[in-house]
Every structure is written in C-alpha cells, then in structure tokens.
Protein backbone atom coordinates (compact mmCIF):
# COMPACT_ATOMS: atom_id res chain seq x y z
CA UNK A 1 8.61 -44.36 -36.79
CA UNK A 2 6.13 -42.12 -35.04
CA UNK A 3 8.30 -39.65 -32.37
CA UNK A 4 6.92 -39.85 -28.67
CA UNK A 5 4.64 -37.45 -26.78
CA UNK A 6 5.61 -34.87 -24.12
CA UNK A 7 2.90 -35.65 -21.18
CA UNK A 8 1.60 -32.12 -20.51
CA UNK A 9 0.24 -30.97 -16.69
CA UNK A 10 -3.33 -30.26 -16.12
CA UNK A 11 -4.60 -27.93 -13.81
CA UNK A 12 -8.19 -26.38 -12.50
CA UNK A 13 -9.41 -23.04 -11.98
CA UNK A 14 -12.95 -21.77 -10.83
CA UNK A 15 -14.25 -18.53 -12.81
CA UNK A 16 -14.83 -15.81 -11.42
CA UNK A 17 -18.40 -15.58 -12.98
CA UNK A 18 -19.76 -18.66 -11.49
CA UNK A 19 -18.89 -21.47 -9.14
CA UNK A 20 -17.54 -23.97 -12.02
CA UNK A 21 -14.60 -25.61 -12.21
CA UNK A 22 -12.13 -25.20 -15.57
CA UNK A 23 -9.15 -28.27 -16.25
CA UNK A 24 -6.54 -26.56 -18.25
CA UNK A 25 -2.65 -27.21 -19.21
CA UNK A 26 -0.17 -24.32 -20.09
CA UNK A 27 0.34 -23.43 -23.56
CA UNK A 28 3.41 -25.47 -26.05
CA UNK A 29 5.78 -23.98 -28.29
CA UNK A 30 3.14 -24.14 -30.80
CA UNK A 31 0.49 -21.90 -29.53
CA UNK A 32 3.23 -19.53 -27.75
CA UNK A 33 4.06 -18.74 -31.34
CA UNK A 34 0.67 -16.87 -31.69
CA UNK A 35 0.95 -14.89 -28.81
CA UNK A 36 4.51 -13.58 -30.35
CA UNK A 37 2.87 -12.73 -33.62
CA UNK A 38 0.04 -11.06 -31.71
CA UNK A 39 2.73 -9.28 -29.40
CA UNK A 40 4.59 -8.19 -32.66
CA UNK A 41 1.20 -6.75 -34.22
CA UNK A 42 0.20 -4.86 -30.94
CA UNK A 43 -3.50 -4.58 -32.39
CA UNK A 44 -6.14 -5.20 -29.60
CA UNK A 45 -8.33 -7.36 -31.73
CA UNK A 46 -5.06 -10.09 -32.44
CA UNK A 47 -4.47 -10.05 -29.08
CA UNK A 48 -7.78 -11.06 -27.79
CA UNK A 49 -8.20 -13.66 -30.91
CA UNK A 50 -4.90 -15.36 -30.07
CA UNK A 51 -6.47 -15.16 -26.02
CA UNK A 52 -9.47 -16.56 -27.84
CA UNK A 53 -7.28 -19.70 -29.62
CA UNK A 54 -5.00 -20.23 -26.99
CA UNK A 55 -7.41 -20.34 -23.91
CA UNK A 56 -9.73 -22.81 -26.09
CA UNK A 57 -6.80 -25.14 -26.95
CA UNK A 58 -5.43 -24.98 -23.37
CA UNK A 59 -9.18 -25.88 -21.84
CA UNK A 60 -9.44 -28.51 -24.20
CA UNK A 61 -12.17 -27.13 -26.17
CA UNK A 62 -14.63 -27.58 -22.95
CA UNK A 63 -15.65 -23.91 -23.05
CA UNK A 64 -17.92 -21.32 -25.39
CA UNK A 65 -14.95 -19.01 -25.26
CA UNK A 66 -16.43 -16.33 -27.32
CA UNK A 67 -19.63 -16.35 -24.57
CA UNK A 68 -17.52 -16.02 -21.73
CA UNK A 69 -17.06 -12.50 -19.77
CA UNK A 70 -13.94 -10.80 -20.91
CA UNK A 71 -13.02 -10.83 -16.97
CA UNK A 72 -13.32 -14.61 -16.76
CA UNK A 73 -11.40 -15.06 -20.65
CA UNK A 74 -8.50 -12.85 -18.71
CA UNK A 75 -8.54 -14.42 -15.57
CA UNK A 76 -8.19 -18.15 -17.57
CA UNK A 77 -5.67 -16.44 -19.74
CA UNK A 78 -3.54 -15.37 -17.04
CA UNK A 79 -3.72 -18.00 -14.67
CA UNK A 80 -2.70 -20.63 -18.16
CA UNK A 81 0.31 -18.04 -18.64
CA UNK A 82 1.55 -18.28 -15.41
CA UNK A 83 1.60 -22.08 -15.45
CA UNK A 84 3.20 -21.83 -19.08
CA UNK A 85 6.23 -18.87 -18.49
CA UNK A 86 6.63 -19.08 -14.64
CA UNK A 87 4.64 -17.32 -11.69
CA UNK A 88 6.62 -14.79 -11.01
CA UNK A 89 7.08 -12.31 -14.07
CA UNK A 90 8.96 -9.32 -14.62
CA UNK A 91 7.24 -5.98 -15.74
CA UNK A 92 8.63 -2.12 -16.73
CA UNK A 93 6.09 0.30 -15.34
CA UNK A 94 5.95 3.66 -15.52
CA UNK A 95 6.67 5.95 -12.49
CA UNK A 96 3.38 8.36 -12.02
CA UNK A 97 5.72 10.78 -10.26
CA UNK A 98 7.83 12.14 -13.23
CA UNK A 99 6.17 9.94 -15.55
CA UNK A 100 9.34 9.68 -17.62
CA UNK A 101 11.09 7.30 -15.44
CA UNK A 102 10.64 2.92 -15.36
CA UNK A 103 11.19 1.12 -12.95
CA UNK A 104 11.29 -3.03 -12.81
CA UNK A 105 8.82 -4.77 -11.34
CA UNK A 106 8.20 -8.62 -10.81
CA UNK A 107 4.10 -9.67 -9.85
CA UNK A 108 3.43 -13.01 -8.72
CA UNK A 109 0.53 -13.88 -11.65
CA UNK A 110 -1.61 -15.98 -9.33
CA UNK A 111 -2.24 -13.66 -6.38
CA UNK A 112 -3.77 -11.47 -9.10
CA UNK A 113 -7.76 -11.76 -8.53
CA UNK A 114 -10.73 -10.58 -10.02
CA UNK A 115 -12.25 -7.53 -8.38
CA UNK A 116 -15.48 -6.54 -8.40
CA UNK A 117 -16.60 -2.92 -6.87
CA UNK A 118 -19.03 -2.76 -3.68
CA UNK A 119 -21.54 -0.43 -5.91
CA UNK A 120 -21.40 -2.68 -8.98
CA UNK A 121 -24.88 -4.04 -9.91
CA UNK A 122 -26.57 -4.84 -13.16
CA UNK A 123 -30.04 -4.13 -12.84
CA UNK A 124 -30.61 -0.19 -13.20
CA UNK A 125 -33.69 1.76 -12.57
CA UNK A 126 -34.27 4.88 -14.98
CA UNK A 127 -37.78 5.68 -13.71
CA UNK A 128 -38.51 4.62 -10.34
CA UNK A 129 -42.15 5.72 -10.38
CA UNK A 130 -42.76 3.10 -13.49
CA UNK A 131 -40.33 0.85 -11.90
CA UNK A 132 -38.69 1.14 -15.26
CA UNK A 133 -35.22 -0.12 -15.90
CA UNK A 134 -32.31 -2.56 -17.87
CA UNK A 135 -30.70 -5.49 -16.73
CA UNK A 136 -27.44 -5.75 -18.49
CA UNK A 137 -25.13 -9.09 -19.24
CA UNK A 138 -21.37 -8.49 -19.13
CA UNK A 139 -19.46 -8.26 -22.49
CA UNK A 140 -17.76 -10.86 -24.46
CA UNK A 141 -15.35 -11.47 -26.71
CA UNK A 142 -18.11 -11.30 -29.48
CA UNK A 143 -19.38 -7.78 -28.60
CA UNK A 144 -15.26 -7.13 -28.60
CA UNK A 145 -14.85 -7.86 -31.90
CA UNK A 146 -17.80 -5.23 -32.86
CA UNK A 147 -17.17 -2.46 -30.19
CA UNK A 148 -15.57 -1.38 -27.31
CA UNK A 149 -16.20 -2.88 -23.58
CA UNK A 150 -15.17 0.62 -21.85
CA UNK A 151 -16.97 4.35 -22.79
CA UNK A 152 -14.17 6.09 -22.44
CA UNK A 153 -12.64 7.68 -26.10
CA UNK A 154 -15.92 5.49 -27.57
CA UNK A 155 -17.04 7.11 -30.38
CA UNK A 156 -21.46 7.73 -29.99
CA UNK A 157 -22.15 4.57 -32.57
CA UNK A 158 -20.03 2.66 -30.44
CA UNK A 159 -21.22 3.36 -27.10
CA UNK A 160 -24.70 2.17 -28.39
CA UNK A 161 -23.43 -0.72 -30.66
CA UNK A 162 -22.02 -2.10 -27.02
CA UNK A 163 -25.09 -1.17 -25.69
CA UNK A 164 -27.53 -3.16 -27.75
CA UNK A 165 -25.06 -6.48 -27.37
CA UNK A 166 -25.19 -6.17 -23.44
CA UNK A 167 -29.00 -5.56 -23.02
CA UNK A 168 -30.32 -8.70 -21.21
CA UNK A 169 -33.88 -7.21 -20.82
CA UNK A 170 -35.96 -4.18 -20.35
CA UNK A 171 -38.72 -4.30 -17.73
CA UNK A 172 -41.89 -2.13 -16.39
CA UNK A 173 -43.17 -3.50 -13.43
CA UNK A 174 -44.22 -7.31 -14.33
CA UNK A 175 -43.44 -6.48 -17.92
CA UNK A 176 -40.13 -7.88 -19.27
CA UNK A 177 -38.82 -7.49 -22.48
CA UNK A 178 -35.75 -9.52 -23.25
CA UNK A 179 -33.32 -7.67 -25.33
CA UNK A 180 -32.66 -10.71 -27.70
CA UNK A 181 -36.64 -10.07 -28.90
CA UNK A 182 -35.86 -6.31 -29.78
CA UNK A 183 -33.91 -4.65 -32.66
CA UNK A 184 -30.35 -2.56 -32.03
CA UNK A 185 -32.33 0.36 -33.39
CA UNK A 186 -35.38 -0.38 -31.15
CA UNK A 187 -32.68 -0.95 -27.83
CA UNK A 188 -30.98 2.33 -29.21
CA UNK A 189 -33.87 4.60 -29.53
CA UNK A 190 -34.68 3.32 -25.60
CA UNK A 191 -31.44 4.64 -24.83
CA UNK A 192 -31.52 7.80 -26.52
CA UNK A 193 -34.72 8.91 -24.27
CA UNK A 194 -33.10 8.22 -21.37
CA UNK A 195 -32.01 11.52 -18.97
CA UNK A 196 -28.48 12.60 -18.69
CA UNK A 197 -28.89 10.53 -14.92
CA UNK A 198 -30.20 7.79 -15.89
CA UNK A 199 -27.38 6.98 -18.69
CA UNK A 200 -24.69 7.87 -16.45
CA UNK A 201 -26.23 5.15 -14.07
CA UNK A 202 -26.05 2.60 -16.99
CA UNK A 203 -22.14 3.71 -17.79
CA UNK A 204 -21.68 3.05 -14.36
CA UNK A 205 -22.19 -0.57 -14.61
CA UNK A 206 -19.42 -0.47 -16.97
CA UNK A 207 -17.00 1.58 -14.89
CA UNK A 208 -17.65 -0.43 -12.19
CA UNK A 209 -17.57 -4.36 -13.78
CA UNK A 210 -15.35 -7.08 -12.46
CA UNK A 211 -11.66 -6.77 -13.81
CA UNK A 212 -8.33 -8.43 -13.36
CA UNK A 213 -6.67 -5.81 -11.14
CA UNK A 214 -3.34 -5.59 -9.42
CA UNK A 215 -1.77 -2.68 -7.50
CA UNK A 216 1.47 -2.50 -6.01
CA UNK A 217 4.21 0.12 -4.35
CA UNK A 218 6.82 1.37 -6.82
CA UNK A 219 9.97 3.15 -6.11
CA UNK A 220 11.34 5.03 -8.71
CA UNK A 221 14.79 4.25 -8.95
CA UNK A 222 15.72 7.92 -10.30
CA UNK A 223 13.79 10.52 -7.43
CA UNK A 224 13.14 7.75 -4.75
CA UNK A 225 9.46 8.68 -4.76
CA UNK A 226 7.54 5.97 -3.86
CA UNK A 227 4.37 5.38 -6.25
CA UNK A 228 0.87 3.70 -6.84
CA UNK A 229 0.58 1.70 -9.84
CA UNK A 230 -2.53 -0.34 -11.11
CA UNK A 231 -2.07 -3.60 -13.58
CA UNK A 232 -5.91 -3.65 -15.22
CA UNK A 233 -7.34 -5.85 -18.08
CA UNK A 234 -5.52 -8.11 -20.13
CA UNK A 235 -3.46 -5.93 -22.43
CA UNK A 236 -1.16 -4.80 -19.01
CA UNK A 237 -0.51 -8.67 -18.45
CA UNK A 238 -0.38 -10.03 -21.65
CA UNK A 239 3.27 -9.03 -22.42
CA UNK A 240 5.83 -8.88 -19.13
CA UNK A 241 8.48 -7.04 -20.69
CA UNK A 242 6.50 -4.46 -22.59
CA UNK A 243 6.60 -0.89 -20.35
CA UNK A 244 2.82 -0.18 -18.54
CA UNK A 245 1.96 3.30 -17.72
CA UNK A 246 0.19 3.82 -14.18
C-alpha cells in the first residue's frame, strides 16, 4: 500500500539579476542531509555543489543553476533556507575588538538583500584614446568550480583562469570581439599588456560586484565594546551555528 504525500509550500522570489520571478519550496529531510555532509566536509567546492543540488531541486528544476550569478544562487539559497529552518537564525560571531571573544547573534534571513556598490560597473575602459576596453559577465558556479570569484590570496593562473571565463567581449570603437570567439591564452595575453591602472580598474569590478551582505551592532559580552560585523557571501550563512569572524 503506497504511504501518502506531505503537501509541501511554494513560494516566489525575484533575482536580484533581473526582474524574473522564481517558485520555490524549502528543502525535506532528504536534501537537508546534503547540506550536513557538506557542513561536515567544510570544503568550499561541496558546499556550493550541495547549493547547486539543493537550489535546483527546491526550484523545481526551472533554472540553469550552474549559469546563474553566484549572488543570485546565494540569494535563492538563503531565502529557500529560511523558509526550510526558520527566519530568524542564530549565529556566533567574532568580536573585532579583542578578536578572541563570541558573542550570539540571531539575523532575520529575509531582510538580508543583495547589495550592489554605487561605483560598480562592468564595462571598463583601458585606453580611452582607442576607446578600448572589456565588458565583463558576473561569475558562476561553473567558473567556481575552475577558479576563484575574488583576487584576493588568488594565485597569478587563477586570477587569469577567472578572467578568461568572465570576459563577455573586448571592443575598439565599433569593433567588438566577443570573448566566447577568442582563446583563454588569446583573452590572457590581452590582459597581460594591460598597465598596472588599467588591471586594477578590471579587479575593481570584482571588489565591487553585487553580494549578499548583512551588517549589524555587536556587543561583546566580555569588554562591553560595541562592534561592526559584516555577514558576506554564502559560506557566512550557510551554517548558523558555525563561529564567523568580522
């Protein structure tokens, strides 16, 4: 005799990214069992394939996951975990002050927004008088898997291999050349003769990208010093109880 079903909620977001709604339910018993063994391994690349698995099951397969911006795969992630565990959760963070000291926090999961910087852009000029510059795409779980999405402690290979993945086109005045049509090594070697300036410009866009961000007052309960700390990117909301430094 065949058991019956559990009706499950379902819910809508809008991504960040673009005006387009998202239905989604919260995650089951089932799939909360591959966040654990992600939690347990505390390797960045199981924790954004179980994101991967879990936010695909929980939007009903309706999305090219791997394609999305990693700010829009957090934002879904987060907003699915807060209908799943409760709104409200309960975080140790680190007190800036005497950094030794943690004091217990509790964030309510959907005031947490996407924020994007006033001087983000993604078109950058490297030679004005050639009207010479890049157009870059954000990064997504595929470049994620091959490299890393922020410069700093990148190693020189991996600063470019990020690079070449996020290169949408190249242009010189009415000349565009799309950076699916060129080579990494070709995309590289443009980088490479770029001035000091002009790549610090294209890190910027980096430094500067949307992101899940939360900050909030903390008073350490040992020197009653009250401090700043900031909750940024997915692996400072994917596990309440683990301790976050500021």
């Amino acid at each position: 005799m065949a058991l019956p079903k559990v009706n499950t909620p379902t819910y809508e977001l809008t991504l960040p990214s673009q005006d387009t709604k998202v239905k989604y339910r919260p995650f089951l018993v089932k799939e909360e069992k591959i966040l654990l063994m992600a939690m347990e391994s505390q390797k960045e690349t199981e924790i954004y394939e179980a994101t991967r698995q879990i936010v695909d099951t929980c939007t009903f397969n309706t999305l090219k996951v791997e394609e999305l911006p990693t700010f829009d795969l957090e934002y879904i992630f987060l907003q699915i975990r807060a209908k799943s565990v409760g709104e409200i959760s309960k975080f140790k963070v680190l007190c800036p002050d005497d950094k030794k000291t943690y004091a217990d926090v509790e964030v309510d999961l959907t005031k947490i927004n996407v924020e994007v910087d006033d001087d983000h852009t993604n078109k950058v000029i490297v030679d004005e008088a050639r009207n010479l510059g890049v157009v870059l795409k954000y990064p997504t779980l595929n470049v994620l898997k091959s490299g890393k999405t922020s410069m700093d402690n990148a190693t020189i290979e991996e600063v470019f291999e990020v690079l070449s993945k996020c290169v949408d086109h190249i242009f010189e005045g009415d000349k565009v050349y799309p950076g699916k049509d060129s080579t990494p090594d070709e995309i590289k070697e443009f980088f490479e003769n770029l001035s000091q300036d002009s790549f610090l410009n294209i890190k910027k866009f980096f430094d500067t990208m949307p992101r899940l961000r939360h900050e909030m007052k903390v008073i350490n309960p040992t020197t009653k010093v009250e401090n700043t700390v900031v909750l940024s990117g997915l692996a400072d909301f994917f596990e309440s109880a683990s301790p976050i430094t500021a």
